[in-house]
N, C-alpha and C. Protein backbone atom coordinates (compact mmCIF):
# COMPACT_ATOMS: atom_id res chain seq x y z
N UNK A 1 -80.10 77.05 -16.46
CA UNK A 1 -78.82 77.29 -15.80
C UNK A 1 -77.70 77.28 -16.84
N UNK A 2 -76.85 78.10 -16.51
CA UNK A 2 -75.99 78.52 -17.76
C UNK A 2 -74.96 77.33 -17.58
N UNK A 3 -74.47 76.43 -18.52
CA UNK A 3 -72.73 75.89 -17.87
C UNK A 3 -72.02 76.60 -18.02
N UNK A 4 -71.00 76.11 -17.03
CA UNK A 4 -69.56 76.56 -17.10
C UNK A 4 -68.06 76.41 -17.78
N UNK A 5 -68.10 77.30 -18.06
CA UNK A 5 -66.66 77.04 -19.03
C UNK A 5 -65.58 76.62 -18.25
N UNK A 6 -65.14 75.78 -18.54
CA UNK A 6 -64.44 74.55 -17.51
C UNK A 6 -62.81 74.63 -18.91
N UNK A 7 -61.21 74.64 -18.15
CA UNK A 7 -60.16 74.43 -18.81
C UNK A 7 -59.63 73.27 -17.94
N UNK A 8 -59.12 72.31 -19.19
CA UNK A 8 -58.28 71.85 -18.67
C UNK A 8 -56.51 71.72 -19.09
N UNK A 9 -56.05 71.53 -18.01
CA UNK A 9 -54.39 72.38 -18.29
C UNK A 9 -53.73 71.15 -18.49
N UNK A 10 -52.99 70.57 -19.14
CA UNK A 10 -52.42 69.09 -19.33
C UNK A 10 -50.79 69.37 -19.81
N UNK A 11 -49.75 68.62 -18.87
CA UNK A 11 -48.64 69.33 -19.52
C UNK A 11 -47.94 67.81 -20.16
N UNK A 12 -47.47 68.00 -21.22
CA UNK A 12 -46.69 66.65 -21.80
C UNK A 12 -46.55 65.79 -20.77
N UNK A 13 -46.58 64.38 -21.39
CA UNK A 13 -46.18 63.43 -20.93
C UNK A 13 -44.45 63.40 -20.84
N UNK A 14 -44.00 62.12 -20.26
CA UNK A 14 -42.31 62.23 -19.82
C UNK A 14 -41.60 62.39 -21.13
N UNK A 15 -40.40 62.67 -21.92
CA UNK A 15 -39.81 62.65 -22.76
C UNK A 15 -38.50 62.12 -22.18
N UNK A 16 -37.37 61.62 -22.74
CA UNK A 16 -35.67 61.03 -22.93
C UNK A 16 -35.27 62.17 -22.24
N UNK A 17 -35.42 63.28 -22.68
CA UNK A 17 -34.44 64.45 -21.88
C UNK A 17 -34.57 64.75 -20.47
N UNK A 18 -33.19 63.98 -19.56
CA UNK A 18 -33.57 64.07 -18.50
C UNK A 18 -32.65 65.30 -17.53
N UNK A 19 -32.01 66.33 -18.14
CA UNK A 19 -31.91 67.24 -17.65
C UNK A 19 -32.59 68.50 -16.37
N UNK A 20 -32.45 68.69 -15.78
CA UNK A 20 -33.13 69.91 -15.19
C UNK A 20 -32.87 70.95 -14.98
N UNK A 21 -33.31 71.86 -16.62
CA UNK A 21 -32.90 73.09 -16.77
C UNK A 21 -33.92 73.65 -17.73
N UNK A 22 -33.49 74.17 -19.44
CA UNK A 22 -34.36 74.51 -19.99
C UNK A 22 -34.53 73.49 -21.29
N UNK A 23 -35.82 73.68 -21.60
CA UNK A 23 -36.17 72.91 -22.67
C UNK A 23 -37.43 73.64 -23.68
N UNK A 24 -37.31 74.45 -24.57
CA UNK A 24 -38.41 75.02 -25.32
C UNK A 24 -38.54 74.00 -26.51
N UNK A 25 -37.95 75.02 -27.74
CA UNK A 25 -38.65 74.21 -28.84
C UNK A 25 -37.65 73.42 -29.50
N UNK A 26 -36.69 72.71 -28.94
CA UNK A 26 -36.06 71.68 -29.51
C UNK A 26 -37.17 70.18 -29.19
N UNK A 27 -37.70 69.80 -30.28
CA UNK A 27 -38.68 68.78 -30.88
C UNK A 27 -38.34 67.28 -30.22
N UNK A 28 -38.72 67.10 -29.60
CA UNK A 28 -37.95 65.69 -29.07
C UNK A 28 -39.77 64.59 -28.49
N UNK A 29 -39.43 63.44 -29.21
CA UNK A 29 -40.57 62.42 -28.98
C UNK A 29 -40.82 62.18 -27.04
N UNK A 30 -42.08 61.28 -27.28
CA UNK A 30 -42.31 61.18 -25.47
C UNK A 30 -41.60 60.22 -25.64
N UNK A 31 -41.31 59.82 -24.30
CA UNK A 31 -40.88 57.93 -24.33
C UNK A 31 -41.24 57.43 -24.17
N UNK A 32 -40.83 55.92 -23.43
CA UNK A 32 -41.61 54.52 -23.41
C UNK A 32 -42.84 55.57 -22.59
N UNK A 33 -41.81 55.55 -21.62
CA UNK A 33 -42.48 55.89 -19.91
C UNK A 33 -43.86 56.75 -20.24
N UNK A 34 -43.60 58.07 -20.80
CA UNK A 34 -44.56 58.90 -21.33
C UNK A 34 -45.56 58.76 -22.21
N UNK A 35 -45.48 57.35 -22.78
CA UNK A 35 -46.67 57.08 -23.74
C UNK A 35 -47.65 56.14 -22.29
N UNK A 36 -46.89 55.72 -21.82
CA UNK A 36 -47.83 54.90 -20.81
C UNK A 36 -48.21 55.78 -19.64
N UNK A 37 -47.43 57.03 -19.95
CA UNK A 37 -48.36 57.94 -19.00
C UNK A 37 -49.91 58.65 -19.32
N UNK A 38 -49.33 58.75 -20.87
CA UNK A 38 -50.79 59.43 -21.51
C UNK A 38 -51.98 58.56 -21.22
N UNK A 39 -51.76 57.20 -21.43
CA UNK A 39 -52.70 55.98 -21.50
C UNK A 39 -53.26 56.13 -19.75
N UNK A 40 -52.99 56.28 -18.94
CA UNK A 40 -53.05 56.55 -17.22
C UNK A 40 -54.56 57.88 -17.63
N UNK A 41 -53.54 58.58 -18.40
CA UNK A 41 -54.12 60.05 -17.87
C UNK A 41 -55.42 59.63 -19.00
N UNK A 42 -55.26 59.31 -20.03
CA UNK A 42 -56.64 59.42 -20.61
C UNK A 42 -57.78 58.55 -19.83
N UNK A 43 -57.24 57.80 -19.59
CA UNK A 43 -58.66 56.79 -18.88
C UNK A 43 -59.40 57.57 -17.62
N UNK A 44 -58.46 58.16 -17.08
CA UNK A 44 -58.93 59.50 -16.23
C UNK A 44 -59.71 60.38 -16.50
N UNK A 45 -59.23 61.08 -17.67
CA UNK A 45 -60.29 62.24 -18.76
C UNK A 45 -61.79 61.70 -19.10
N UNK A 46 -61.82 60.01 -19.40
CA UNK A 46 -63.07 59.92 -19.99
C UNK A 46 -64.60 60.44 -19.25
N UNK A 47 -64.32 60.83 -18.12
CA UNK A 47 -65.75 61.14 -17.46
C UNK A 47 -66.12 62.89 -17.95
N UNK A 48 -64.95 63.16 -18.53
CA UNK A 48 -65.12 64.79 -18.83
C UNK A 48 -65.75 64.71 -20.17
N UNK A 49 -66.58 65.60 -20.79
CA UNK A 49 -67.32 66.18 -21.92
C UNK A 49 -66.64 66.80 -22.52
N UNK A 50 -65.24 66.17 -23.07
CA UNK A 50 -64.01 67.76 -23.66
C UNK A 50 -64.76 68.14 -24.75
N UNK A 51 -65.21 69.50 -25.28
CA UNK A 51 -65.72 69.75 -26.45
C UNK A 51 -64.76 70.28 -27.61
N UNK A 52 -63.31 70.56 -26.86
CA UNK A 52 -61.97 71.62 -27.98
C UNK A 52 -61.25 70.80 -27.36
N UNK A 53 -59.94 70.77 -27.74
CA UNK A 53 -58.83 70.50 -27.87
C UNK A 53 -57.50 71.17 -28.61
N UNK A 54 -56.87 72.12 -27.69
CA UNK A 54 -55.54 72.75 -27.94
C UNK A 54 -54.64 72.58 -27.89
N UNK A 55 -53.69 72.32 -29.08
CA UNK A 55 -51.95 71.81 -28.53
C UNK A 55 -51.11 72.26 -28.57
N UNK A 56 -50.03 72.89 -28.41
CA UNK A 56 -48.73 73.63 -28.62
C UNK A 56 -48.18 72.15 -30.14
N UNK A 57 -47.77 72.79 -30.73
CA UNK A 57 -47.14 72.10 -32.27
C UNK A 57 -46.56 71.52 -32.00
N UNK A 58 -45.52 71.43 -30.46
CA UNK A 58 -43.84 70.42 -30.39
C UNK A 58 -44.37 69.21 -30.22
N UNK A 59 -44.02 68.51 -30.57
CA UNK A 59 -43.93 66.91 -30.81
C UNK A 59 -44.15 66.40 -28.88
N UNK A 60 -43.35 66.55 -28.61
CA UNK A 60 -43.76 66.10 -27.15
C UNK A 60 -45.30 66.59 -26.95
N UNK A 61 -45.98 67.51 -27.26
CA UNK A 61 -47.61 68.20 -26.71
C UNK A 61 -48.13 67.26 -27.95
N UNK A 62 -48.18 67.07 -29.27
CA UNK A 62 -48.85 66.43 -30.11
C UNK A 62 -49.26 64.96 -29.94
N UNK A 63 -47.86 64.31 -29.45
CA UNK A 63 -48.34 62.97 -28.96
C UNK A 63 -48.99 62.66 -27.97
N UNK A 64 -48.85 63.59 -26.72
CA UNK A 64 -49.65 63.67 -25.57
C UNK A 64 -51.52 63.91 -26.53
N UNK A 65 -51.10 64.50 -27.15
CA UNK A 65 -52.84 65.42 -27.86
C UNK A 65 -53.71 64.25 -27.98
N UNK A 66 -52.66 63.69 -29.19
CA UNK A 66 -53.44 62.50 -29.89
C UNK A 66 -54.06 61.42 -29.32
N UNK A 67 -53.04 61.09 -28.42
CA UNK A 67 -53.49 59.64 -27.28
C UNK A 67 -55.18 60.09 -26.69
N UNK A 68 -54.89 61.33 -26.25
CA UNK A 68 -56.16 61.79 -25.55
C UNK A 68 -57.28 62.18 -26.47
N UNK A 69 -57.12 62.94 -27.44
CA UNK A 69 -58.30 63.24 -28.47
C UNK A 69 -58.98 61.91 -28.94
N UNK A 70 -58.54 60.38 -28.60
CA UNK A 70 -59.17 59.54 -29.34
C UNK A 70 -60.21 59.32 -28.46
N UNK A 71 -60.51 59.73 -26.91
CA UNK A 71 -61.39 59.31 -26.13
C UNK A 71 -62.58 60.35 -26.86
N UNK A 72 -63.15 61.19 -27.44
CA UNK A 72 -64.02 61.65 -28.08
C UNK A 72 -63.70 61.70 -29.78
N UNK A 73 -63.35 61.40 -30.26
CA UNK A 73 -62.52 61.40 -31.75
C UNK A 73 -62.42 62.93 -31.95
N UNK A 74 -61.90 63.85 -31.18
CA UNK A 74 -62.02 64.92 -30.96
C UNK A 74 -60.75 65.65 -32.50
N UNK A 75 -60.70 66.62 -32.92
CA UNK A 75 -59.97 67.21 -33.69
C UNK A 75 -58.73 67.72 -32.99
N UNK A 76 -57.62 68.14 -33.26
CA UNK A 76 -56.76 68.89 -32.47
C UNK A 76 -56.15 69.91 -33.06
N UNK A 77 -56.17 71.17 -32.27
CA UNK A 77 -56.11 72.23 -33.07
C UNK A 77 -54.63 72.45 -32.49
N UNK A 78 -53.74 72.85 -33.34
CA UNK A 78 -52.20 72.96 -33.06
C UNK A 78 -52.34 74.78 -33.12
N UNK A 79 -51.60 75.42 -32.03
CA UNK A 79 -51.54 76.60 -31.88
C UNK A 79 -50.10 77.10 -31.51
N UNK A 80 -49.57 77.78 -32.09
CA UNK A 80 -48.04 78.66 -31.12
C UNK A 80 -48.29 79.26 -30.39
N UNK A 81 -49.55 79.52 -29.76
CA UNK A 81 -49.60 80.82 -28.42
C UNK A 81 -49.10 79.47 -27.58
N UNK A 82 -49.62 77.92 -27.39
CA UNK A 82 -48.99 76.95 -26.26
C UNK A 82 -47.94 76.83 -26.28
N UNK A 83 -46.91 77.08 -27.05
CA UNK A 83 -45.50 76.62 -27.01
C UNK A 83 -45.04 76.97 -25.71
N UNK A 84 -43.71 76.48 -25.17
CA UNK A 84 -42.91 76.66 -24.42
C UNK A 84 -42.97 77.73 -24.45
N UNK A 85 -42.89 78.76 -23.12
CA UNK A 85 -41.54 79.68 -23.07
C UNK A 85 -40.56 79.38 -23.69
N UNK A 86 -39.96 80.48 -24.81
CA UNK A 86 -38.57 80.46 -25.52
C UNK A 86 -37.56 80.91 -24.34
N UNK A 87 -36.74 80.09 -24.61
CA UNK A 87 -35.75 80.25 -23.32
C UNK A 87 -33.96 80.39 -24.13
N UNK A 88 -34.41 80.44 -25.62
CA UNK A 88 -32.85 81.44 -26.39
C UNK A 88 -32.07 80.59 -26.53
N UNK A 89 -31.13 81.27 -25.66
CA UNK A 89 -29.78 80.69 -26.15
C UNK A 89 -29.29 79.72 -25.10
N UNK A 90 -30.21 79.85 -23.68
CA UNK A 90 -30.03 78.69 -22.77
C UNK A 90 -31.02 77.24 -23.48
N UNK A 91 -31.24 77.57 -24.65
CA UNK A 91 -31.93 75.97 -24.78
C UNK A 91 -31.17 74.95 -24.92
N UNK A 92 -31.35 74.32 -24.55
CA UNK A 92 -30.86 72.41 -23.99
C UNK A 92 -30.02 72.54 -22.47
N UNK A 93 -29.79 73.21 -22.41
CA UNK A 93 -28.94 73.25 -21.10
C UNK A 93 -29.62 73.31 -19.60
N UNK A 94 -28.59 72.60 -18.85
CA UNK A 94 -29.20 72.10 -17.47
C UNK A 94 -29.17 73.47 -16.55
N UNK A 95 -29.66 74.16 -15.14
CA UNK A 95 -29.40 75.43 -14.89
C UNK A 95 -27.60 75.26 -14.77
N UNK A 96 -26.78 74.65 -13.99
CA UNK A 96 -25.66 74.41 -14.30
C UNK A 96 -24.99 74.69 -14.91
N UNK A 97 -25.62 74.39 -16.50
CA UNK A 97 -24.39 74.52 -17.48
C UNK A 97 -24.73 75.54 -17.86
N UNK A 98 -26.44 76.48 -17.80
CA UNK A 98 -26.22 77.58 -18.52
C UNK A 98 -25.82 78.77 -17.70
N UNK A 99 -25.65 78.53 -15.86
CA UNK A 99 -24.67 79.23 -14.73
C UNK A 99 -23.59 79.54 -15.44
N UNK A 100 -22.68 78.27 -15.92
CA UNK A 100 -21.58 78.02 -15.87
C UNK A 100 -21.15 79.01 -17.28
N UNK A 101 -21.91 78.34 -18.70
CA UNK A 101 -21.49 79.35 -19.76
C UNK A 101 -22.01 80.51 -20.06
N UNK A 102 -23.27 81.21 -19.28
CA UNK A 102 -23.77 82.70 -19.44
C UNK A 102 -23.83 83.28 -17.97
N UNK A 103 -22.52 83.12 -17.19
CA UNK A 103 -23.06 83.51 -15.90
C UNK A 103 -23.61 84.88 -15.42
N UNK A 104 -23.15 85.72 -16.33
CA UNK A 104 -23.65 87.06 -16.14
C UNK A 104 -25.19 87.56 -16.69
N UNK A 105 -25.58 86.61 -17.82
CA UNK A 105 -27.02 86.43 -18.67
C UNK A 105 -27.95 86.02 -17.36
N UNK A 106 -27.39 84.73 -16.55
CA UNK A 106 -27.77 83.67 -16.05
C UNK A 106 -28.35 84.69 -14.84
N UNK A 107 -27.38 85.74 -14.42
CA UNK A 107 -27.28 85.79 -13.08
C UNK A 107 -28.43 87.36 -12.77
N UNK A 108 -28.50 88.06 -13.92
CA UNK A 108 -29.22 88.86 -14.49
C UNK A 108 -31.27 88.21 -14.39
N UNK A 109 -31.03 87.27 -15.23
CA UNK A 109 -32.46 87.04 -15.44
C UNK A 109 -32.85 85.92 -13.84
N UNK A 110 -31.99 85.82 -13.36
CA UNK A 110 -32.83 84.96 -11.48
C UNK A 110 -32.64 86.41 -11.04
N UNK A 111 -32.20 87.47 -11.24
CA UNK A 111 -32.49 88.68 -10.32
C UNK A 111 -33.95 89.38 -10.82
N UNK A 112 -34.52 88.91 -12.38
CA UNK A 112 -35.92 89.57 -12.91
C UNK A 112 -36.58 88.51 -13.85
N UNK A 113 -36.43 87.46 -13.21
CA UNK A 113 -37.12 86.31 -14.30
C UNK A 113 -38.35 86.68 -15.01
N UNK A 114 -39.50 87.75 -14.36
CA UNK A 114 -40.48 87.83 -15.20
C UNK A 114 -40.67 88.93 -16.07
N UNK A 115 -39.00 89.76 -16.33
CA UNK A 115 -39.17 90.91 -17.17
C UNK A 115 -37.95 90.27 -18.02
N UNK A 116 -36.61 89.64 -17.77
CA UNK A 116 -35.20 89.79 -18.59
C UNK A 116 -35.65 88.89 -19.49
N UNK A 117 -35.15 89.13 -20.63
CA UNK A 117 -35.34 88.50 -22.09
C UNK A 117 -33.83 87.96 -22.10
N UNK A 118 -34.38 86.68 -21.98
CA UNK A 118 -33.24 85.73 -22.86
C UNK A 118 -32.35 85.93 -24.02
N UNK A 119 -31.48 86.62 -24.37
CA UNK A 119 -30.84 86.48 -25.84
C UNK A 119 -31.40 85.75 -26.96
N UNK A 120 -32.31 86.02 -28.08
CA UNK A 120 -32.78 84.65 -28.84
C UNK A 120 -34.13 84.38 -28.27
N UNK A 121 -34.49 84.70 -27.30
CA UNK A 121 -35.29 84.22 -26.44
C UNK A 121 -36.69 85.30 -25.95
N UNK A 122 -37.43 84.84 -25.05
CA UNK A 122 -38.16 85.43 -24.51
C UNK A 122 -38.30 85.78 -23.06
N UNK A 123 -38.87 86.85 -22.23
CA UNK A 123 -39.47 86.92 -20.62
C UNK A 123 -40.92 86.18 -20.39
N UNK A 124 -40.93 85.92 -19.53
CA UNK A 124 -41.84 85.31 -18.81
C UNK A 124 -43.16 86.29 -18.82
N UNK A 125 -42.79 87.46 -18.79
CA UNK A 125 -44.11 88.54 -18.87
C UNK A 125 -44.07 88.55 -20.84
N UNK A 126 -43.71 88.62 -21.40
CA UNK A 126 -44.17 88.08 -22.92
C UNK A 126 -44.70 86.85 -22.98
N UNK A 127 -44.17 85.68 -22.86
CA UNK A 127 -44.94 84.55 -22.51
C UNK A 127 -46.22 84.14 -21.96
N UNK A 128 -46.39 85.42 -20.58
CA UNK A 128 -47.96 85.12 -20.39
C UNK A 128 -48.60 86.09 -21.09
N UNK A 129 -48.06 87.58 -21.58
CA UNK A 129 -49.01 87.82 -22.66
C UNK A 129 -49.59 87.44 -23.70
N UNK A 130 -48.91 86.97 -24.22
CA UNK A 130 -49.52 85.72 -25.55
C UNK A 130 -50.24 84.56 -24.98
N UNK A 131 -50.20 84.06 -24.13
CA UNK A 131 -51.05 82.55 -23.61
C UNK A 131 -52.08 83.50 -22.75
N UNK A 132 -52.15 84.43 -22.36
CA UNK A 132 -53.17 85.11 -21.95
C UNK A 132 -54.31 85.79 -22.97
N UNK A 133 -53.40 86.48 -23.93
CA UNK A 133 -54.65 86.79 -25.16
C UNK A 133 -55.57 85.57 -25.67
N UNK A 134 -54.74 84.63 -25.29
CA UNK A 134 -55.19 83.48 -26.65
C UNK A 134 -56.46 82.88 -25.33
N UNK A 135 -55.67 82.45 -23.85
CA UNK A 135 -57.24 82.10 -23.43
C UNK A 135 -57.92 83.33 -23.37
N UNK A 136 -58.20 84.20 -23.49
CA UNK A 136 -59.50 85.72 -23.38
C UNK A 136 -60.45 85.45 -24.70
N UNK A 137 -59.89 84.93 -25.71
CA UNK A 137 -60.14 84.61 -26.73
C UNK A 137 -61.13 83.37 -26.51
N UNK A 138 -60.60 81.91 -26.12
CA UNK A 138 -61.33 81.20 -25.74
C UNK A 138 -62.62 81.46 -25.09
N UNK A 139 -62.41 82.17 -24.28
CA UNK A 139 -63.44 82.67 -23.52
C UNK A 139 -64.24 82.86 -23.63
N UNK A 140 -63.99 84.52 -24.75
CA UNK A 140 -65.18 84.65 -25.20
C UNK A 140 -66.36 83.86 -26.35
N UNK A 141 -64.90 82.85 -27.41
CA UNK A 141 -65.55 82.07 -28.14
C UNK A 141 -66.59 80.67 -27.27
N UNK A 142 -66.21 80.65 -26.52
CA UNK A 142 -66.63 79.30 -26.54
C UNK A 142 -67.09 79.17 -25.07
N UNK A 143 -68.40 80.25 -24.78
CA UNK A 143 -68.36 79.83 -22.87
C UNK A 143 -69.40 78.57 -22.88
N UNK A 144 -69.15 78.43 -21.84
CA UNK A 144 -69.78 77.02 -21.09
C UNK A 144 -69.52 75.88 -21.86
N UNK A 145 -68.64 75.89 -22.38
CA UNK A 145 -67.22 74.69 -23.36
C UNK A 145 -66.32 74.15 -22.08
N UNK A 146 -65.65 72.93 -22.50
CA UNK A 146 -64.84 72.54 -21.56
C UNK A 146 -63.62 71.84 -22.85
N UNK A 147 -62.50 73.39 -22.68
CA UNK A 147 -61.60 73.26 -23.22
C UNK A 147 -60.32 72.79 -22.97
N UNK A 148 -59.57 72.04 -23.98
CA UNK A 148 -58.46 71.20 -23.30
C UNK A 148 -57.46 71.85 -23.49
N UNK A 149 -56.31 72.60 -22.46
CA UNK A 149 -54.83 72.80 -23.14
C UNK A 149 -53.62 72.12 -23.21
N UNK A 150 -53.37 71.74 -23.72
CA UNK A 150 -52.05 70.81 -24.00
C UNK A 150 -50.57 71.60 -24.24
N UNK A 151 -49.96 71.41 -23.04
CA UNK A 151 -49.12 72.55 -23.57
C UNK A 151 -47.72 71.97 -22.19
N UNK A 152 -47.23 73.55 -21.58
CA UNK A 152 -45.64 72.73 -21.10
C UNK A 152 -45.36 73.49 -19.73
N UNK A 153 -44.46 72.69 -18.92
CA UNK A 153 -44.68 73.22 -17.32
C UNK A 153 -44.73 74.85 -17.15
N UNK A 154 -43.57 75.68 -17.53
CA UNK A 154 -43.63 76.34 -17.53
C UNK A 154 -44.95 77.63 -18.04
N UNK A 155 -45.39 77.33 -18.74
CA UNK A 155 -46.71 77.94 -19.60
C UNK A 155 -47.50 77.70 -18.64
N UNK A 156 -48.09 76.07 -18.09
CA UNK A 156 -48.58 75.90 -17.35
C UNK A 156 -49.01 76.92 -15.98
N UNK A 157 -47.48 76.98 -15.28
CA UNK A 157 -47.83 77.96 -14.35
C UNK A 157 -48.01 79.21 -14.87
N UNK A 158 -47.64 79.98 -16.01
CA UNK A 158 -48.21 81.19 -16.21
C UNK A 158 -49.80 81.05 -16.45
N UNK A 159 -50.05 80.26 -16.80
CA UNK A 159 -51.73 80.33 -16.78
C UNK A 159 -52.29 80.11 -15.48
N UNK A 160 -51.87 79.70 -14.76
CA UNK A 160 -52.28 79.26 -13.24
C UNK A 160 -52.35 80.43 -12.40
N UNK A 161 -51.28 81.50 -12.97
CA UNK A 161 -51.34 82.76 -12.64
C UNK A 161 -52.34 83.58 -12.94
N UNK A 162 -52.85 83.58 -14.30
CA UNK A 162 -53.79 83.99 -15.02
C UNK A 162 -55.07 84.27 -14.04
N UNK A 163 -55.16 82.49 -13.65
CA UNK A 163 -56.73 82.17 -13.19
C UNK A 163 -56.65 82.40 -11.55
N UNK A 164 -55.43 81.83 -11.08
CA UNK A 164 -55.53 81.91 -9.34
C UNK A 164 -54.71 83.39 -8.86
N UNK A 165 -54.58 83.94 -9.81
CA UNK A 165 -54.11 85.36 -8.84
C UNK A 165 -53.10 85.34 -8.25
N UNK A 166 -52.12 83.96 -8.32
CA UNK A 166 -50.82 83.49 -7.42
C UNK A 166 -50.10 84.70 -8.19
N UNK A 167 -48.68 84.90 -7.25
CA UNK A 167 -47.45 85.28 -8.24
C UNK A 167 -47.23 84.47 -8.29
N UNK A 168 -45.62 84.79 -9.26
CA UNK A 168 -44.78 83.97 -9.99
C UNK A 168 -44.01 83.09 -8.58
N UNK A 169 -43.62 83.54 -7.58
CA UNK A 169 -42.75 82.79 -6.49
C UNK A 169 -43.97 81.54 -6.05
N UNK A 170 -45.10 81.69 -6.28
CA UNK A 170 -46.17 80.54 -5.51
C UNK A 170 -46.09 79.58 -6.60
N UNK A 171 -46.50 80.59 -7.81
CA UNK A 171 -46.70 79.08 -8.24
C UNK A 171 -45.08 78.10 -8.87
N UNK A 172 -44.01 78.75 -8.57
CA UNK A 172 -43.09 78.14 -9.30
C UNK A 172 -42.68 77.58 -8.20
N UNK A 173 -43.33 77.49 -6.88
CA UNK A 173 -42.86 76.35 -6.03
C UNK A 173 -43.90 74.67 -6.23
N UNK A 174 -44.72 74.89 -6.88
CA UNK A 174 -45.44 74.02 -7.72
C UNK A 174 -44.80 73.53 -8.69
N UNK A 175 -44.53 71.53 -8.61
CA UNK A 175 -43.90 70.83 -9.29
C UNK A 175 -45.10 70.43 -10.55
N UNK A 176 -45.41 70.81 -11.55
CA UNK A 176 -46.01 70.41 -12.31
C UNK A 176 -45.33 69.16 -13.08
N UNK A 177 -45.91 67.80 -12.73
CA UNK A 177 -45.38 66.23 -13.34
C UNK A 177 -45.76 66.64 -14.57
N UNK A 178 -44.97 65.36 -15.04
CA UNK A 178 -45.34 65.29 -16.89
C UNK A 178 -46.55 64.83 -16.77
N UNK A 179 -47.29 64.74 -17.60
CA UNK A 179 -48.93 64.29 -17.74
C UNK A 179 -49.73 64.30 -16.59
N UNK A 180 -49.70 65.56 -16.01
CA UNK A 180 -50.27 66.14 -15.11
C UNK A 180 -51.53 67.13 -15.80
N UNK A 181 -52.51 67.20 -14.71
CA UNK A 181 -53.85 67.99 -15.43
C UNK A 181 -54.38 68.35 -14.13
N UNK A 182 -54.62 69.55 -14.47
CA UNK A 182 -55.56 70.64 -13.76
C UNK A 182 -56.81 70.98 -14.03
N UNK A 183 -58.22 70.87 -13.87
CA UNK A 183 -59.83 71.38 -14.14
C UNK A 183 -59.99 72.37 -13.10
N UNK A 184 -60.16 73.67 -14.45
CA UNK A 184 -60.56 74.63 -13.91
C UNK A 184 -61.84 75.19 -14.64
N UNK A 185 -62.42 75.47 -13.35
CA UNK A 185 -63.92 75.92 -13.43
C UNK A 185 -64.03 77.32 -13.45
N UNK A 186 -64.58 77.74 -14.27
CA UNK A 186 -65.15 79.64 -14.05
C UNK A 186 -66.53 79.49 -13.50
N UNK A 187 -67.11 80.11 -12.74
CA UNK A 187 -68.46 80.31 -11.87
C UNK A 187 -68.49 81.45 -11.83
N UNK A 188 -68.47 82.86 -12.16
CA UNK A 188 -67.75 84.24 -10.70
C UNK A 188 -66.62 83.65 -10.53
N UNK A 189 -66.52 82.74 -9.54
CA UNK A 189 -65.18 82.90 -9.12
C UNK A 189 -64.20 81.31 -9.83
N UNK A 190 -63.10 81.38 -9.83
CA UNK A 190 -62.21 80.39 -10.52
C UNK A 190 -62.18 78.89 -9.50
N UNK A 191 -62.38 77.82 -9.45
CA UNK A 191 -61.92 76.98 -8.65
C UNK A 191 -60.77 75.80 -9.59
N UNK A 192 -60.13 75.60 -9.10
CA UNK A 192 -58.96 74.61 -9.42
C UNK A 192 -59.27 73.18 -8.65
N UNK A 193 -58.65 72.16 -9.25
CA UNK A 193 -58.29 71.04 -8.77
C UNK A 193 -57.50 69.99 -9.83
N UNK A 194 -56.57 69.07 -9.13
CA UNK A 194 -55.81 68.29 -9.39
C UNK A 194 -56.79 66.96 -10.22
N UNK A 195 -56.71 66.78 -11.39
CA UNK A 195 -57.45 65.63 -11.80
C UNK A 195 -56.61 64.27 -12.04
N UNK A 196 -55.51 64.14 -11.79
CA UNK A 196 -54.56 62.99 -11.56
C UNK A 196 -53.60 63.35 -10.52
């Protein structure tokens, strides 16, 4: 019987920045809270066989990596296809403030979030092209592997798209928590589930 190539989707633990807006690649550590989240979530992971381990480079996905790669002394491979969505010239800003100082940018990309390019920045349909090549890739390298991604909410749901066929309006009504994880199974067909 063949196994199955099994992903799992893991998005940072909590970080200091408590805004709710955008956040790409400005580098910022987890916190208290978020290191004691990783410690939750790994004791959870140990029943899984992770054989890879993938991280987006930002410091928030690395420390999440590490905590967890020690349950197999696993390697961690740092990749830029996980990074954030680049989100330009709205980075650091809450939706609010980037309403308030790009309202016409602002008001543009909620009328085509998965085509308008950010200034500086990227669309949401570039974003899942690149995190889409890179898992096809997986795929084919490594079936019946159970690979880990470490990476960030947003990315998150574009891969969720990938595998469940949702649009963009389903799954972005999905609150993806910090150190939250998803196991997904390929069979024929994709099954999902919540592993914390």
């Amino acid at each position: 019987m063949t196994k199955k190539t099994k992903f799992l989707l893991v998005r940072h633990a909590s970080t200091n920045w408590k805004k709710f807006g955008f956040l790409s690649y400005t580098d910022i550590d987890l916190s208290e809270e978020g290191k004691r989240e990783v410690q939750l979530l790994s004791q959870k992971l140990k029943k899984y066989k992770i054989d890879l381990i993938f991280s987006s480079p930002l410091k928030r996905a690395l420390m999440t990596t590490e905590e967890i790669s020690k349950i197999g002394g696993l390697k961690v491979r740092k990749t830029k296809e996980l990074e954030e969505v680049n989100f330009g010239i709205f980075e650091g800003l809450s939706l609010e403030e980037a309403e308030k100082k790009y309202s016409e940018i602002y008001k543009k990309r909620k009328e085509n979030k998965w085509n308008f390019v950010i200034p500086n920045g990227e669309s949401y349909s570039q974003a899942y092209k690149r995190v889409t090549k890179f898992i096809e890739r997986l795929k084919e390298m490594y079936r019946g592997k159970t690979i880990m991604l470490v990476t960030h909410a947003t990315l998150i749901k574009l891969i969720l798209m990938y595998f469940t066929n949702e649009t963009l309006e389903e799954v972005e009504k999905r609150y993806i928590r910090p150190a939250s994880c998803f196991l997904i199974s390929l069979n024929g067909k994709v099954k999902l589930k919540n592993v914390n």
